[in-house]
Protein backbone atom coordinates (compact mmCIF):
# COMPACT_ATOMS: atom_id res chain seq x y z
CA UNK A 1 122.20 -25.66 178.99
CA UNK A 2 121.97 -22.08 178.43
CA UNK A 3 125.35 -21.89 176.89
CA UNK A 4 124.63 -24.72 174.42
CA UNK A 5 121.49 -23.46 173.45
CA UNK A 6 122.71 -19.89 172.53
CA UNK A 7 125.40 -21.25 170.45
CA UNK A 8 123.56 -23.43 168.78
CA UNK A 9 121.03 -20.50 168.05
CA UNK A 10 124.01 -18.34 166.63
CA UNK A 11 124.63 -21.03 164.48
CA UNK A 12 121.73 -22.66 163.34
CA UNK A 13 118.06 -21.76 163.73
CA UNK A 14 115.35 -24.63 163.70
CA UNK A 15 111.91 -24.01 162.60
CA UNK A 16 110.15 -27.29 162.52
CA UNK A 17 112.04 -28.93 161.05
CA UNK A 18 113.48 -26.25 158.69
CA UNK A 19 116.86 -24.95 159.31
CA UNK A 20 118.59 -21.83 158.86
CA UNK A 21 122.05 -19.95 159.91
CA UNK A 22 120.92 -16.88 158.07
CA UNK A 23 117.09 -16.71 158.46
CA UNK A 24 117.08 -16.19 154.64
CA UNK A 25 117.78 -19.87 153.23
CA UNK A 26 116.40 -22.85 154.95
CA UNK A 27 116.83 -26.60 154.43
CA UNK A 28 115.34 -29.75 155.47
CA UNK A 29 116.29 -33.13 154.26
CA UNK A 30 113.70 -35.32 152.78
CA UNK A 31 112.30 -37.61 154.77
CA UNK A 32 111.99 -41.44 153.97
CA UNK A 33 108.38 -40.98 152.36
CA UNK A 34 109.88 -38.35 150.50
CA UNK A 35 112.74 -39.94 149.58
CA UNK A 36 110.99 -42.76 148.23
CA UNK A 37 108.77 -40.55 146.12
CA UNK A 38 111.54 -38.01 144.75
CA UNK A 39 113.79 -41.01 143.94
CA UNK A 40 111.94 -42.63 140.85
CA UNK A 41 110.88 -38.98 140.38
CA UNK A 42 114.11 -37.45 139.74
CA UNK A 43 115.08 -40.24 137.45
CA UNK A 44 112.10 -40.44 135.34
CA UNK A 45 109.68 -38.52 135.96
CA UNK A 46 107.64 -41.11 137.52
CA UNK A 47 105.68 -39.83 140.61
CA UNK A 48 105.13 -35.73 138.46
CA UNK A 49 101.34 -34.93 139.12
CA UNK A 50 99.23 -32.59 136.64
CA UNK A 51 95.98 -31.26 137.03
CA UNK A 52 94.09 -30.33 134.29
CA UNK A 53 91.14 -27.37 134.22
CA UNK A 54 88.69 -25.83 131.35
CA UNK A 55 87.30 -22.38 131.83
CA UNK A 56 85.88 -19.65 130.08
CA UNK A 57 86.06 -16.25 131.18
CA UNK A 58 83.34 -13.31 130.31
CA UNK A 59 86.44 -10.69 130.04
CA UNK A 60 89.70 -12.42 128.58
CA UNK A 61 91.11 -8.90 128.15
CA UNK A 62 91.69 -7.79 132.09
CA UNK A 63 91.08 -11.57 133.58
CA UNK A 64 93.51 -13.45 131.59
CA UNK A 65 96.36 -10.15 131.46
CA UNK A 66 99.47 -11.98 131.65
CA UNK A 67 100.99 -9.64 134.34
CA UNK A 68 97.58 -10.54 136.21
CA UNK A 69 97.99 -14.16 135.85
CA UNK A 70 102.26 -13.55 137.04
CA UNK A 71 100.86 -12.14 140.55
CA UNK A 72 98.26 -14.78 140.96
CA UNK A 73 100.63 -16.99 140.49
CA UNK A 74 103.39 -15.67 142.46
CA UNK A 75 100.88 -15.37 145.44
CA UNK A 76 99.99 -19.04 145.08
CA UNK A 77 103.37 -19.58 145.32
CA UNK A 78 104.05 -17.47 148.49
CA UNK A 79 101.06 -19.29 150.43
CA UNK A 80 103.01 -22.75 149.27
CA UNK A 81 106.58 -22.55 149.48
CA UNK A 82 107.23 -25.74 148.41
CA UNK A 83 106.11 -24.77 144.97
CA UNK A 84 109.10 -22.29 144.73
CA UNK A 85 111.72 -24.79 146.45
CA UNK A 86 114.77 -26.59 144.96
CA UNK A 87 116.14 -30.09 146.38
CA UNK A 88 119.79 -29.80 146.58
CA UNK A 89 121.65 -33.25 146.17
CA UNK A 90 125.28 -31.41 146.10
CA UNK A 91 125.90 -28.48 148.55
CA UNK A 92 128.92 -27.77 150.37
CA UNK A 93 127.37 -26.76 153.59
CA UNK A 94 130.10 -26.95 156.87
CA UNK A 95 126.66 -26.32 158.78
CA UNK A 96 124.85 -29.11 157.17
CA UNK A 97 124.49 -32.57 158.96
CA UNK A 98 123.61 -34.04 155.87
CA UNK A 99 126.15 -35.72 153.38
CA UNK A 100 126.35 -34.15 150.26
CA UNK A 101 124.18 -37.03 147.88
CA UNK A 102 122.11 -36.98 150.58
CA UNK A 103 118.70 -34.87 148.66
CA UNK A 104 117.02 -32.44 150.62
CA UNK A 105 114.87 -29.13 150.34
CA UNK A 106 115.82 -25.74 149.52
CA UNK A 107 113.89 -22.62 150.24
CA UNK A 108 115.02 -18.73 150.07
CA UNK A 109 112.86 -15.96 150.27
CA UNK A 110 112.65 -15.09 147.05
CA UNK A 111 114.11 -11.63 145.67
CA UNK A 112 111.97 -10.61 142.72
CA UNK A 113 108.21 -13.18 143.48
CA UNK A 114 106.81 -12.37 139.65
CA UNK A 115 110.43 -13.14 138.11
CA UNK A 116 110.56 -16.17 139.99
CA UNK A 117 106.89 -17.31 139.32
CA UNK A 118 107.32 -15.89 135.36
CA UNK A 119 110.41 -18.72 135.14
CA UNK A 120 108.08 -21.56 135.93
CA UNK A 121 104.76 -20.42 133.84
CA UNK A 122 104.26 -20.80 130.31
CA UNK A 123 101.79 -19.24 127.51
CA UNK A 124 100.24 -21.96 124.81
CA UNK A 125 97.46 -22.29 122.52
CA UNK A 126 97.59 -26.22 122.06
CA UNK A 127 94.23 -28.30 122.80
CA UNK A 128 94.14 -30.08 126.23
CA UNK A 129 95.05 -33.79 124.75
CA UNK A 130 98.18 -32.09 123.39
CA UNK A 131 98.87 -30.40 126.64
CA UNK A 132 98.33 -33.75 128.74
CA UNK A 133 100.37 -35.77 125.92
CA UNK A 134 103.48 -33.68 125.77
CA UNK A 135 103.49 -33.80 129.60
CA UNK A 136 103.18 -37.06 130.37
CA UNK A 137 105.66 -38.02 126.96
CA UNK A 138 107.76 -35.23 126.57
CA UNK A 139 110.96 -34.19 128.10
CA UNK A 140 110.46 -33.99 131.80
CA UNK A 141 109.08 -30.36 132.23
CA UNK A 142 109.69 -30.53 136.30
CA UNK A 143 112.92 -30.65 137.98
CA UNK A 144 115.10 -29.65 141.12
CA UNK A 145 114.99 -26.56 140.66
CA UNK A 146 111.87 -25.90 139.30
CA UNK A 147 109.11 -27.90 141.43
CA UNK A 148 106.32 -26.35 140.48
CA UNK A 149 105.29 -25.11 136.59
CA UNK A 150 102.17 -23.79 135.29
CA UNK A 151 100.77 -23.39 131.64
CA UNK A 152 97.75 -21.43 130.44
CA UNK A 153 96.88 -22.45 126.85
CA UNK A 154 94.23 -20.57 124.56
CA UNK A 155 93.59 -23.90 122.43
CA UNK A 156 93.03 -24.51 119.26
CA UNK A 157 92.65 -20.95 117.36
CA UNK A 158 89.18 -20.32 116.24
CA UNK A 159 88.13 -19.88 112.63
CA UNK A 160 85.23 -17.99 113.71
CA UNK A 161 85.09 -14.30 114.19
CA UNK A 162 85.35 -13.48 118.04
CA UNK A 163 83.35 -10.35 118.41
CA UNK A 164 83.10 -11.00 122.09
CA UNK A 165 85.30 -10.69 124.68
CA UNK A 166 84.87 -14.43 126.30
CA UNK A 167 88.11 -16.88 125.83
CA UNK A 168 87.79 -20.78 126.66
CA UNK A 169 91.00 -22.06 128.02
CA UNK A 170 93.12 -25.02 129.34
CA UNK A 171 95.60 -24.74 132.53
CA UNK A 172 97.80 -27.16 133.69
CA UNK A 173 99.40 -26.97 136.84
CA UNK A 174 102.18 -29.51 137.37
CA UNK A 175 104.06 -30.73 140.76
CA UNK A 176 106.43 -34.12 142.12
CA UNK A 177 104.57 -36.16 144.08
CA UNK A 178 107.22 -35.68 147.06
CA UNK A 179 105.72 -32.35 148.02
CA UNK A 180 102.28 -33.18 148.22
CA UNK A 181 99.87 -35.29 146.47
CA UNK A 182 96.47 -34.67 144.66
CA UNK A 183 94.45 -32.92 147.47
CA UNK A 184 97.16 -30.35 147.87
CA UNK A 185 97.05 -29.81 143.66
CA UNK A 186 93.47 -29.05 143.40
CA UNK A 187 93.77 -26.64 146.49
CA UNK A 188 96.24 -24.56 145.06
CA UNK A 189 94.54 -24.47 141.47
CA UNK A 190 91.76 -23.72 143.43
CA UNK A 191 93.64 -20.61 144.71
CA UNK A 192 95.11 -19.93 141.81
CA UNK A 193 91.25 -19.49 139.92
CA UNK A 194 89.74 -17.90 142.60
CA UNK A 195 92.53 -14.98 142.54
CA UNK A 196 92.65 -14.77 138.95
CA UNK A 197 88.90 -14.61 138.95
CA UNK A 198 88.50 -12.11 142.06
CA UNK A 199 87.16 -8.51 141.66
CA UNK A 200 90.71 -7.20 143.12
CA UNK A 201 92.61 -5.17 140.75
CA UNK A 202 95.58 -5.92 139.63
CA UNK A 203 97.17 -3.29 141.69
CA UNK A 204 95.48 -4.59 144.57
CA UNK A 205 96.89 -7.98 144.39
CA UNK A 206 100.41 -7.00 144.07
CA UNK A 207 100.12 -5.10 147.04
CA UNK A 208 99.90 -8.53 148.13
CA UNK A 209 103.66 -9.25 147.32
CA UNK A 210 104.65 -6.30 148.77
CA UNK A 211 102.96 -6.90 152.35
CA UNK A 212 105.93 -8.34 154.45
CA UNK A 213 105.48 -12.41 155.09
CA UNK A 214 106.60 -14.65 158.12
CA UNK A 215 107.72 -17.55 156.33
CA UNK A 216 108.53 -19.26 158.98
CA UNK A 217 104.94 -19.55 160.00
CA UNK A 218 104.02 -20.11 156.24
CA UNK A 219 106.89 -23.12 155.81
CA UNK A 220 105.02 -26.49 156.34
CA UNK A 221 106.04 -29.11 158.60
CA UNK A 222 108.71 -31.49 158.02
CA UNK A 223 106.41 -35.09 156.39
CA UNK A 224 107.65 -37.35 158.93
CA UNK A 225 106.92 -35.02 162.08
């Protein structure tokens, strides 16, 4: 027993449900509720939650900083790795036990956290009914490897003069149904608003990034455990 455990651990690591040979990329293939949701959603789109949120903020000029909006982002991500996952379908992997059309999740710790998050968040200034309508319309905006996407939209442009320094605003946040469903959405925009919103400095919340993370611990359970 003690033989056949160490090999296996020089070989591959397993981390409920997650394994790795590297302790850098992990895998886990979907299970069948998964499967049944990424299916329809890989095909067309069918499945791809959004959730929608108006706000107004008193100080557009330091709240809504893009750079500040990257690193809440990118910490959002980091607490919810399945936001910055793939699903492989076609990976030569000797150490894999799955086949190769056989779909399942992807997750490396990422090299550069406000690149990655900048990939998957966009800047806009359409209303919110053109927002929702070119999501749910449109070309698919999520995919395998982007599971996650996030737009912040201005709106329409005023015609007033803005002598103040309050901006109303629209955010979608956008995610497949196969990694979570609608509780999970509003608890990471919920994140995502209260870190954009907090006192912190900038500064402060990269420091955030920086601060070494046991993903291991921060990986969810495999669905069907």
């Amino acid at each position: 027993m003690t033989t056949s455990a160490s090999t296996k651990q020089g070989q591959e690591d397993d981390f409920r449900g997650w394994r790795s040979h590297n302790r850098r990329d992990y895998f886990w293939p979907l299970g069948e509720s998964e499967y049944a949701h990424y299916i329809p959603a890989s095909q067309n789109g069918l499945g791809d939650m959004f959730l929608h949120a108006s706000f107004t903020t008193k100080s557009k000029s330091i709240i809504m900083d893009p750079l500040r909006i990257a690193l809440c982002w990118a910490i959002t991500h980091s607490r919810h790795p399945l936001l910055m996952s793939k699903v492989i379908r076609n990976c030569n992997l000797n150490i894999s036990p799955t086949s190769k059309e056989e779909p399942y999740f992807w997750f490396s710790l990422p090299k550069d956290a406000i690149k990655e998050a900048n990939s998957c968040l966009v800047f806009d200034n359409l209303p919110k009914e053109e927002l929702i309508l070119n999501y749910l319309n449109g070309p698919r905006t999520l995919f395998d490897k982007h599971m996650s996407y996030l737009v912040i939209s201005t709106g329409s442009p005023s015609t007033e003069a803005d002598d103040t320094d309050k901006g109303d605003y629209n955010l979608l946040m956008c995610a497949p149904h196969f990694i979570g469903d609608g509780a999970s959405l509003h608890q990471c925009t919920h994140e995502f608003i209260t870190l954009l919103a907090s006192a912190q400095s900038s500064q402060k919340l990269k420091q955030k990034l920086i601060q070494p993370l046991n993903w291991v611990d921060l990986l969810p359970p495999t669905l069907e455990s």
